[in-house]
N, C-alpha and C. Protein backbone atom coordinates (compact mmCIF):
# COMPACT_ATOMS: atom_id res chain seq x y z
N UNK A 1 29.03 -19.60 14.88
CA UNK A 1 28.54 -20.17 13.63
C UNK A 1 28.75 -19.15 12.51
N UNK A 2 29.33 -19.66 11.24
CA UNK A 2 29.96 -18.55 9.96
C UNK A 2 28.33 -18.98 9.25
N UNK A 3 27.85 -17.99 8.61
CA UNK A 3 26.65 -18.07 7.83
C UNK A 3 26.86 -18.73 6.60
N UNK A 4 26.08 -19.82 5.93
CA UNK A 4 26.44 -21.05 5.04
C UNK A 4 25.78 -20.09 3.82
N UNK A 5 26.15 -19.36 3.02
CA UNK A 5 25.37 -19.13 1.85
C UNK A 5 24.28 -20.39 1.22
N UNK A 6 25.21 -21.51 0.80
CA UNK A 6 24.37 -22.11 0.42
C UNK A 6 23.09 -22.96 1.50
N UNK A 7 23.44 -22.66 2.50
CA UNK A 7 22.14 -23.28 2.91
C UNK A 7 20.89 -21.72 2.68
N UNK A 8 21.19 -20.86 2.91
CA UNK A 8 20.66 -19.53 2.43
C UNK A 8 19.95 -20.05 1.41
N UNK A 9 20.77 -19.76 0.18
CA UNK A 9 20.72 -20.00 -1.10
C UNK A 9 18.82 -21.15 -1.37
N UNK A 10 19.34 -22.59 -0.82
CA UNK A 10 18.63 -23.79 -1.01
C UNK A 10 17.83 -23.59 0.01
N UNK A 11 17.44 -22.74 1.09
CA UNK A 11 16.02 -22.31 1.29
C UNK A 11 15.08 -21.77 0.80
N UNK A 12 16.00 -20.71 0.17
CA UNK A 12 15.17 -19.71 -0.88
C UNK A 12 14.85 -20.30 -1.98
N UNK A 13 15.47 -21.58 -2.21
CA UNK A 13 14.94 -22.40 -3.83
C UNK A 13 13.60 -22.72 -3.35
N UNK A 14 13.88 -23.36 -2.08
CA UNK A 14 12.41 -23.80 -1.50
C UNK A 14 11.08 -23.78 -1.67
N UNK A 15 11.36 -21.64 -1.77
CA UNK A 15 10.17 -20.88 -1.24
C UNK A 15 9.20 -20.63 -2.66
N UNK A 16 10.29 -20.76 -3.36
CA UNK A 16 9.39 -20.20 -5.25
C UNK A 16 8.70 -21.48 -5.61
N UNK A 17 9.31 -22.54 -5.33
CA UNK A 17 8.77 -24.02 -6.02
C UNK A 17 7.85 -24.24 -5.23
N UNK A 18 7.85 -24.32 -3.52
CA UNK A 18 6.52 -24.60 -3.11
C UNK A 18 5.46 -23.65 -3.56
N UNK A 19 5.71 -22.56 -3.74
CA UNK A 19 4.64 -21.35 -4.01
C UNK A 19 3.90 -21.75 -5.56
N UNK A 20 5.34 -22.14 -6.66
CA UNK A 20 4.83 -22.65 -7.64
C UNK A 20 3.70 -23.54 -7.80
N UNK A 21 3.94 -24.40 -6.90
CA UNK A 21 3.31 -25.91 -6.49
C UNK A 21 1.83 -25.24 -6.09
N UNK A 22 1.80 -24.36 -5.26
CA UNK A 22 0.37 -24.13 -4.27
C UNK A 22 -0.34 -22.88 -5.78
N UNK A 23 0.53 -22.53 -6.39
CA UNK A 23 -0.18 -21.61 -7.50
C UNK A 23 -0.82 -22.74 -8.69
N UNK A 24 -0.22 -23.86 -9.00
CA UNK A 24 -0.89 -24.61 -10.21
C UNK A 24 -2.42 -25.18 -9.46
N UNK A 25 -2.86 -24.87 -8.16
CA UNK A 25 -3.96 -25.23 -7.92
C UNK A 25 -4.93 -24.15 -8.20
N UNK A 26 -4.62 -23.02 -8.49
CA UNK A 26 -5.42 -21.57 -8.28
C UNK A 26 -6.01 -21.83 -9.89
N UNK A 27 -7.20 -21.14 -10.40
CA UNK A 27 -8.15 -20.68 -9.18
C UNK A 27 -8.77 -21.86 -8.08
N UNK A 28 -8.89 -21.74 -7.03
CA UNK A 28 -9.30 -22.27 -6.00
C UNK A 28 -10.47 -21.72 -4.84
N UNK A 29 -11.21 -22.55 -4.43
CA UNK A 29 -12.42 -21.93 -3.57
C UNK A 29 -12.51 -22.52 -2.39
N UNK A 30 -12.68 -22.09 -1.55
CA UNK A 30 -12.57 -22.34 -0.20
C UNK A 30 -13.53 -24.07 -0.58
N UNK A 31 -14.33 -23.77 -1.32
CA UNK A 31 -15.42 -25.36 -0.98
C UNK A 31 -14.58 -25.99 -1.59
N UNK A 32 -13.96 -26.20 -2.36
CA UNK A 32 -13.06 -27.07 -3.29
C UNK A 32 -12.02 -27.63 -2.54
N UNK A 33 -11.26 -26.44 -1.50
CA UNK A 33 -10.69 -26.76 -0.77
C UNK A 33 -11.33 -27.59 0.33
N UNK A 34 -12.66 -27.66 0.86
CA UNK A 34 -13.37 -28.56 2.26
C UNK A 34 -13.89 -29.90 1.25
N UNK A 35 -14.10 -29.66 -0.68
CA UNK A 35 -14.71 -31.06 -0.41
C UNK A 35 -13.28 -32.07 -1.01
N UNK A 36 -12.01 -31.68 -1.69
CA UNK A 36 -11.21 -32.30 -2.25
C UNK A 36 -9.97 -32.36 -0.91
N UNK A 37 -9.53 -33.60 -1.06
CA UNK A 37 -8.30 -33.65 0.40
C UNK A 37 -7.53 -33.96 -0.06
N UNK A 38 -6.96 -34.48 -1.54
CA UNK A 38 -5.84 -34.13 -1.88
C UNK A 38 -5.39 -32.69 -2.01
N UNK A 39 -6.19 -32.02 -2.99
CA UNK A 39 -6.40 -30.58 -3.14
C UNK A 39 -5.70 -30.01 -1.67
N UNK A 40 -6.67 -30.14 -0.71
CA UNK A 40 -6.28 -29.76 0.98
C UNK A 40 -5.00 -29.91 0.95
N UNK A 41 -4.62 -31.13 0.90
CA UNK A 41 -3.18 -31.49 1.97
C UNK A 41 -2.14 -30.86 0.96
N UNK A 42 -2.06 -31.10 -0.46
CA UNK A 42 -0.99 -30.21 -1.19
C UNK A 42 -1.55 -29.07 -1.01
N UNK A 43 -1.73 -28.20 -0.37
CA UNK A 43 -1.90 -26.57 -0.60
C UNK A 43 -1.47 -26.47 0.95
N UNK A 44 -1.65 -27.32 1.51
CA UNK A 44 -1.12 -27.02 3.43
C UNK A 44 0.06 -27.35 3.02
N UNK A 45 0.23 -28.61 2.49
CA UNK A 45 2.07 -29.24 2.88
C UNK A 45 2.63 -28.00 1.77
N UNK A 46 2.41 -27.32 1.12
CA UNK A 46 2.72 -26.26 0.50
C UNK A 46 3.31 -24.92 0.55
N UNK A 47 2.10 -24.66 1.93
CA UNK A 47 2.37 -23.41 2.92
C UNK A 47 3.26 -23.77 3.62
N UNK A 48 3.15 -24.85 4.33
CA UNK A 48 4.07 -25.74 5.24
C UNK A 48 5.55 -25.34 4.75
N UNK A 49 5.53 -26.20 3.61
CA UNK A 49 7.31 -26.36 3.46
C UNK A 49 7.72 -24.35 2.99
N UNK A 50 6.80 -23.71 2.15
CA UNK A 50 7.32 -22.34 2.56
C UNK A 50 7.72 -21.54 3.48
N UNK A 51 6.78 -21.94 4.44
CA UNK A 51 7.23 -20.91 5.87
C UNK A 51 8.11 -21.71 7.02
N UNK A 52 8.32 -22.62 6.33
CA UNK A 52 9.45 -23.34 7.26
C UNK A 52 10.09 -23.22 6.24
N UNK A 53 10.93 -22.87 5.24
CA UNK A 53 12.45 -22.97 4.51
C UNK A 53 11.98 -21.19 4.73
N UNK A 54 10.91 -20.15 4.33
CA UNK A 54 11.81 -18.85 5.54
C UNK A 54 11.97 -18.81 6.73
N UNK A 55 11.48 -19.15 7.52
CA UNK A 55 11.92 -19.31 8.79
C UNK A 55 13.60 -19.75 9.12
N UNK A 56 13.75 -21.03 8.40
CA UNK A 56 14.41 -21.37 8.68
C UNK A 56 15.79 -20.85 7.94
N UNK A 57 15.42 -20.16 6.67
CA UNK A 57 16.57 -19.23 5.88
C UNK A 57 16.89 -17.94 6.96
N UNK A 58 16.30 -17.06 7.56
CA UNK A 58 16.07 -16.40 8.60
C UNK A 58 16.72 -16.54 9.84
N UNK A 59 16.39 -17.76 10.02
CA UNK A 59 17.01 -18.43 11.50
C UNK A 59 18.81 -18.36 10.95
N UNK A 60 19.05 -18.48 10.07
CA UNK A 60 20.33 -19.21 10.27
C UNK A 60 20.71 -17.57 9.69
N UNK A 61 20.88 -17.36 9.06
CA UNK A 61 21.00 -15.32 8.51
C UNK A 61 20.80 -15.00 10.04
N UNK A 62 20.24 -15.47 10.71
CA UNK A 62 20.28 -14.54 12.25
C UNK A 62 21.57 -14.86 13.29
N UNK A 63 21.63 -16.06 12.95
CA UNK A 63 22.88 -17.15 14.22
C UNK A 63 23.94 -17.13 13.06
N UNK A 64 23.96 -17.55 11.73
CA UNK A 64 25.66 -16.98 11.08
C UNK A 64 25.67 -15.76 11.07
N UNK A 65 25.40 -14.85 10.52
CA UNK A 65 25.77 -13.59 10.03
C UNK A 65 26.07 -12.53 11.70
N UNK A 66 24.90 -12.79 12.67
CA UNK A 66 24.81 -11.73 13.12
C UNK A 66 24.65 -12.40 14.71
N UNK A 67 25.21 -13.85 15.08
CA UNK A 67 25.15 -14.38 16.26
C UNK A 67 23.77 -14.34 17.24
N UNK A 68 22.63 -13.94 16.73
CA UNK A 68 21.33 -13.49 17.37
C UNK A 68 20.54 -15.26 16.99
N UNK A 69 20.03 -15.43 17.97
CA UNK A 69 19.26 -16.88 18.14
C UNK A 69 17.99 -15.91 18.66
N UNK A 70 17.09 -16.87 18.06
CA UNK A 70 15.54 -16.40 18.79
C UNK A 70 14.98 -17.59 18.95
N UNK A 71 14.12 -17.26 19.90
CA UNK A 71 13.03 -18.38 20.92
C UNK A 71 11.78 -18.93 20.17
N UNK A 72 11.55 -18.25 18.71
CA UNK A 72 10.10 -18.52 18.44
C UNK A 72 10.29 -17.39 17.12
N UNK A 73 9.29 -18.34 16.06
CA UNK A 73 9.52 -17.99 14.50
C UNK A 73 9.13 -16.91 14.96
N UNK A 74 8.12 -16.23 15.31
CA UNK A 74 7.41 -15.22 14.43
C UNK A 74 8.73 -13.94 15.27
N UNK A 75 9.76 -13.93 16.19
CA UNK A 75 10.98 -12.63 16.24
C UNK A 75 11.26 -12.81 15.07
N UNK A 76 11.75 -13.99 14.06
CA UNK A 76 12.45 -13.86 12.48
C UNK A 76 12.42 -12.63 11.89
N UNK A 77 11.21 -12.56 11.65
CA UNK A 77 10.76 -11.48 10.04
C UNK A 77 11.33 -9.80 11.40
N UNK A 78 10.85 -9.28 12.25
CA UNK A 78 11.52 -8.37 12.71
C UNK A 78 13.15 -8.26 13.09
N UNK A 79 13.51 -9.06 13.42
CA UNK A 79 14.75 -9.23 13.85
C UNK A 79 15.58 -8.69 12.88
N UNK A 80 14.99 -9.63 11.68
CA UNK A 80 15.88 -9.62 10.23
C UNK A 80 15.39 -7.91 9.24
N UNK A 81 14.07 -7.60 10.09
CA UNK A 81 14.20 -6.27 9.59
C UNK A 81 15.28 -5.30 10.66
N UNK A 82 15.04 -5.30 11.36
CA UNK A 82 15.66 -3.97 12.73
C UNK A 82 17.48 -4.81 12.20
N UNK A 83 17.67 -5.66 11.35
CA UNK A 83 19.53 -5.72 11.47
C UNK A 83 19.13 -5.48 9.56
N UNK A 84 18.29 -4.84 8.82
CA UNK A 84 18.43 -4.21 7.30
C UNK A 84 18.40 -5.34 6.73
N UNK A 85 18.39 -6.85 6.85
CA UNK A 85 18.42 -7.75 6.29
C UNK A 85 16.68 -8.12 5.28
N UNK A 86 16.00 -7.47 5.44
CA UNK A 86 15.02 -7.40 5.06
C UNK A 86 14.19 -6.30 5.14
N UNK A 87 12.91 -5.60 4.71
CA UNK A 87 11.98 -4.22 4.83
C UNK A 87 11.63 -4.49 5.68
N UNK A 88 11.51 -3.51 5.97
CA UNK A 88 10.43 -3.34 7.65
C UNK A 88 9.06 -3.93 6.95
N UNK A 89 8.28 -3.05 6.07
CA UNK A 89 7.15 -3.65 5.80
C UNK A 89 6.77 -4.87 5.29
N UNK A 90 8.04 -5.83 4.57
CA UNK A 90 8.10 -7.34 4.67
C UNK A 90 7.86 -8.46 5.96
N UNK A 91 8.53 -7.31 6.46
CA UNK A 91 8.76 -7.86 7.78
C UNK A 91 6.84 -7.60 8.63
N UNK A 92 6.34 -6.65 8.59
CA UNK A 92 4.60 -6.59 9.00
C UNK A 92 4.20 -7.61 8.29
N UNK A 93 4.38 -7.31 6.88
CA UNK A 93 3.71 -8.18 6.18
C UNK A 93 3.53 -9.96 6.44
N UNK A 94 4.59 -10.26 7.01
CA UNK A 94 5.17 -12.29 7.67
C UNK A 94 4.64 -12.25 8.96
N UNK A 95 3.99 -10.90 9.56
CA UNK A 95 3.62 -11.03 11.18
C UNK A 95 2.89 -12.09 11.42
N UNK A 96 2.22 -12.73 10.78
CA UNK A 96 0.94 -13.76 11.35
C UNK A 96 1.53 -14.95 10.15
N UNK A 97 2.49 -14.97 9.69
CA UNK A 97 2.78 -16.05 9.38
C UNK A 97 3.42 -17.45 10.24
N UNK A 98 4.29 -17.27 11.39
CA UNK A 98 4.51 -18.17 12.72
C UNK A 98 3.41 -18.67 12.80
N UNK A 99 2.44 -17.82 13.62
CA UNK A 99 1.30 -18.96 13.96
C UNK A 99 0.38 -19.52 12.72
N UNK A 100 0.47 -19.14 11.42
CA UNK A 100 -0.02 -20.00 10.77
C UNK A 100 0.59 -21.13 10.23
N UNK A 101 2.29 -21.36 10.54
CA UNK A 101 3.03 -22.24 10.21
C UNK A 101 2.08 -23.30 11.40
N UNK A 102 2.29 -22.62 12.86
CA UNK A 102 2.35 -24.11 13.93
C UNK A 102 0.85 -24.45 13.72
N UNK A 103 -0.31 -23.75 12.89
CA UNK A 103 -1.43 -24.62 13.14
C UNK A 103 -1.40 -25.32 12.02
N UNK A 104 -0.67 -25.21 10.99
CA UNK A 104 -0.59 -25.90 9.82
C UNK A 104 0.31 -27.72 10.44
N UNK A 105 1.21 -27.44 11.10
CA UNK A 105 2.15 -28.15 11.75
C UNK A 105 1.75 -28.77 13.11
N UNK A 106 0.75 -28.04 13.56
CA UNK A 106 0.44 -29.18 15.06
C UNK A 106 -0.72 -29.28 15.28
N UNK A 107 -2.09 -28.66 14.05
CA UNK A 107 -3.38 -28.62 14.60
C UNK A 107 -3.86 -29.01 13.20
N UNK A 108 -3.25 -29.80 12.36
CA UNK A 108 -3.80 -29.69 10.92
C UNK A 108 -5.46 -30.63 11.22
N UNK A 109 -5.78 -31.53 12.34
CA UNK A 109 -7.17 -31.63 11.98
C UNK A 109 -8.26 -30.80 12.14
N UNK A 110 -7.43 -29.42 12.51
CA UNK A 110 -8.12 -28.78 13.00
C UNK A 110 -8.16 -27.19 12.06
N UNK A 111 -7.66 -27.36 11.30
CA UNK A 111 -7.14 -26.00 10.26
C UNK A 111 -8.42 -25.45 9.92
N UNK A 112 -8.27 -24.24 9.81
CA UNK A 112 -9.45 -23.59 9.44
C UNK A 112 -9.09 -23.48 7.91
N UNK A 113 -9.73 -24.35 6.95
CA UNK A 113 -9.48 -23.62 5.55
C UNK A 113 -9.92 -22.90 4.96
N UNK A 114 -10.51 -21.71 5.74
CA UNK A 114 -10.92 -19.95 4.96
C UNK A 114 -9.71 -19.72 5.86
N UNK A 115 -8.97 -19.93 6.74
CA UNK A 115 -7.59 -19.13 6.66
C UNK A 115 -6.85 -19.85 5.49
N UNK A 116 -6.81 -21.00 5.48
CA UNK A 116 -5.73 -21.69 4.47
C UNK A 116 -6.03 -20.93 2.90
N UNK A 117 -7.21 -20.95 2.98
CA UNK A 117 -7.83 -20.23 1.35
C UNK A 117 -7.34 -18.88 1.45
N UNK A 118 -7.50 -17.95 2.46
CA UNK A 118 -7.22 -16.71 2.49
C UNK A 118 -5.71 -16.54 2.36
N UNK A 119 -4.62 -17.81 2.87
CA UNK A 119 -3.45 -17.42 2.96
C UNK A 119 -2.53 -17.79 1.54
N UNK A 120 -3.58 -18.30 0.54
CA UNK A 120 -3.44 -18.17 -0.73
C UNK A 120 -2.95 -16.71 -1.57
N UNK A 121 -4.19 -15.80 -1.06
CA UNK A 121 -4.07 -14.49 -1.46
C UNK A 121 -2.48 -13.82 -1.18
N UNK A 122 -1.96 -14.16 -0.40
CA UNK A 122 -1.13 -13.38 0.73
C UNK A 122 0.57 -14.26 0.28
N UNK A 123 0.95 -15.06 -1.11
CA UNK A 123 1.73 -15.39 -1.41
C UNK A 123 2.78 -14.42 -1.87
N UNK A 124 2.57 -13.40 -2.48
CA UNK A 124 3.49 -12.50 -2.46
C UNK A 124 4.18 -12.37 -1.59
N UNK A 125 3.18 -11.77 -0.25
CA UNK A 125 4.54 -11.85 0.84
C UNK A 125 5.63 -12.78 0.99
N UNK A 126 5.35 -13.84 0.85
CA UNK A 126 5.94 -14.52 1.11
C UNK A 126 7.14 -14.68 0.13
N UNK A 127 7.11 -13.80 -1.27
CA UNK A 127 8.33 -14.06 -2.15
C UNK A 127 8.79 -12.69 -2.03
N UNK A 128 7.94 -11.92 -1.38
CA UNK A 128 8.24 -10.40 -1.03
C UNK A 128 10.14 -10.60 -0.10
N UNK A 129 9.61 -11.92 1.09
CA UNK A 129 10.68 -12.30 2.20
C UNK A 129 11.96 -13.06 0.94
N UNK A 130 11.84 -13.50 0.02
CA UNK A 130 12.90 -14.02 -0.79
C UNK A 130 13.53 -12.34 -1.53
N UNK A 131 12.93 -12.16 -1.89
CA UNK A 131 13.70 -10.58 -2.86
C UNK A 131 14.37 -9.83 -2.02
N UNK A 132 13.79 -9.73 -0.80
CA UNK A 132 14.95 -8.76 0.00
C UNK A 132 15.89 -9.67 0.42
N UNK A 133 15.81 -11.01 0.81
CA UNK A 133 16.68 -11.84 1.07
C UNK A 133 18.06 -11.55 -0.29
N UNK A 134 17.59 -11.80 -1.73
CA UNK A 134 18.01 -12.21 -2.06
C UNK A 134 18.92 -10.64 -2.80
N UNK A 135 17.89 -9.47 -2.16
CA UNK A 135 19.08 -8.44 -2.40
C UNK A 135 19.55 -8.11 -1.17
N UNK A 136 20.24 -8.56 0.09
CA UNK A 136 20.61 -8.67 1.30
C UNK A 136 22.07 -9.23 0.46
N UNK A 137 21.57 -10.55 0.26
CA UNK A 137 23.09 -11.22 -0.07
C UNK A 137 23.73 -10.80 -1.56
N UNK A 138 23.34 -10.00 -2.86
CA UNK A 138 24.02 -9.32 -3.14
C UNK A 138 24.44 -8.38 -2.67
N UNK A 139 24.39 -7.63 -2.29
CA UNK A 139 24.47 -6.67 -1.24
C UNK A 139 25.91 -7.34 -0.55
N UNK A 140 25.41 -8.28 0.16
CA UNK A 140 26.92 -8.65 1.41
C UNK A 140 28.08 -8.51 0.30
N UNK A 141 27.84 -9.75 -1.17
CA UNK A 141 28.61 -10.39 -1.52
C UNK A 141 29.36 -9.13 -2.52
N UNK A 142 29.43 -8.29 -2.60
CA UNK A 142 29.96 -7.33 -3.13
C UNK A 142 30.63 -6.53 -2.07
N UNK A 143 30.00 -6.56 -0.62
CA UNK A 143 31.22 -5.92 0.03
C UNK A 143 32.59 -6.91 0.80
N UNK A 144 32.35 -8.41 0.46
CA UNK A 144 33.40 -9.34 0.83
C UNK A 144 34.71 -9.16 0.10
């Protein structure tokens, strides 16, 4: 598999607009979040579609660029650090993001929303994983 820039590219659009999306709700409070369920479900389907377009920007930067497939999101964020494609400490920083994708994704009646509220705080990281991404591929595209 040759690595698709633009699917690269249109993950990483992904990650700023959902973040955008989950920031026009802030300020936000955990009760606001338990008594409003629209509020709820746009700030999950939010997190949601972020950590699945990195994951999945990740996944494919792992199988084009560098032929490496992994078994389960949360190898991504290391993998893609230990091959320079991202910081090491970006890479700590996304550690507990996997399992907050699959409870967002397979346990949502069951979500704890003081993690969902807490994983508000913790959006940087998550554009932290786009900036090195997105100086990774300047980076390539100057040595092609």
């Amino acid at each position: 598999m040759t690595i698709k820039i633009e699917v690269v590219r249109r993950k990483l659009l992904e990650i700023p607009q959902a973040v955008a999306r989950i920031q026009s709700w802030q300020p936000l409070t955990v009760e606001r979040l338990e008594q409003d369920l629209m509020v709820q479900w746009a700030v999950e389907r939010g997190l949601q579609i972020a950590a699945e377009s990195l994951f999945d920007a990740g996944a494919h930067i792992l199988a084009g660029e560098f032929r490496e497939a992994v078994d389960e999101y949360r190898e991504i964020p290391p993998r893609l650090a230990a091959l320079g494609v991202i910081a090491p400490e970006t890479a700590r920083r996304l550690a507990g993001l996997a399992g907050f994708r699959t409870a967002l994704v397979h346990d949502y009646a069951k979500v704890d929303l003081r993690k969902v509220h807490a994983g508000l705080g913790r959006l940087d990281d998550i554009e932290a994983f786009v900036a090195d991404i997105e100086r990774w591929l300047e980076v390539r595209g100057r040595s092609v």
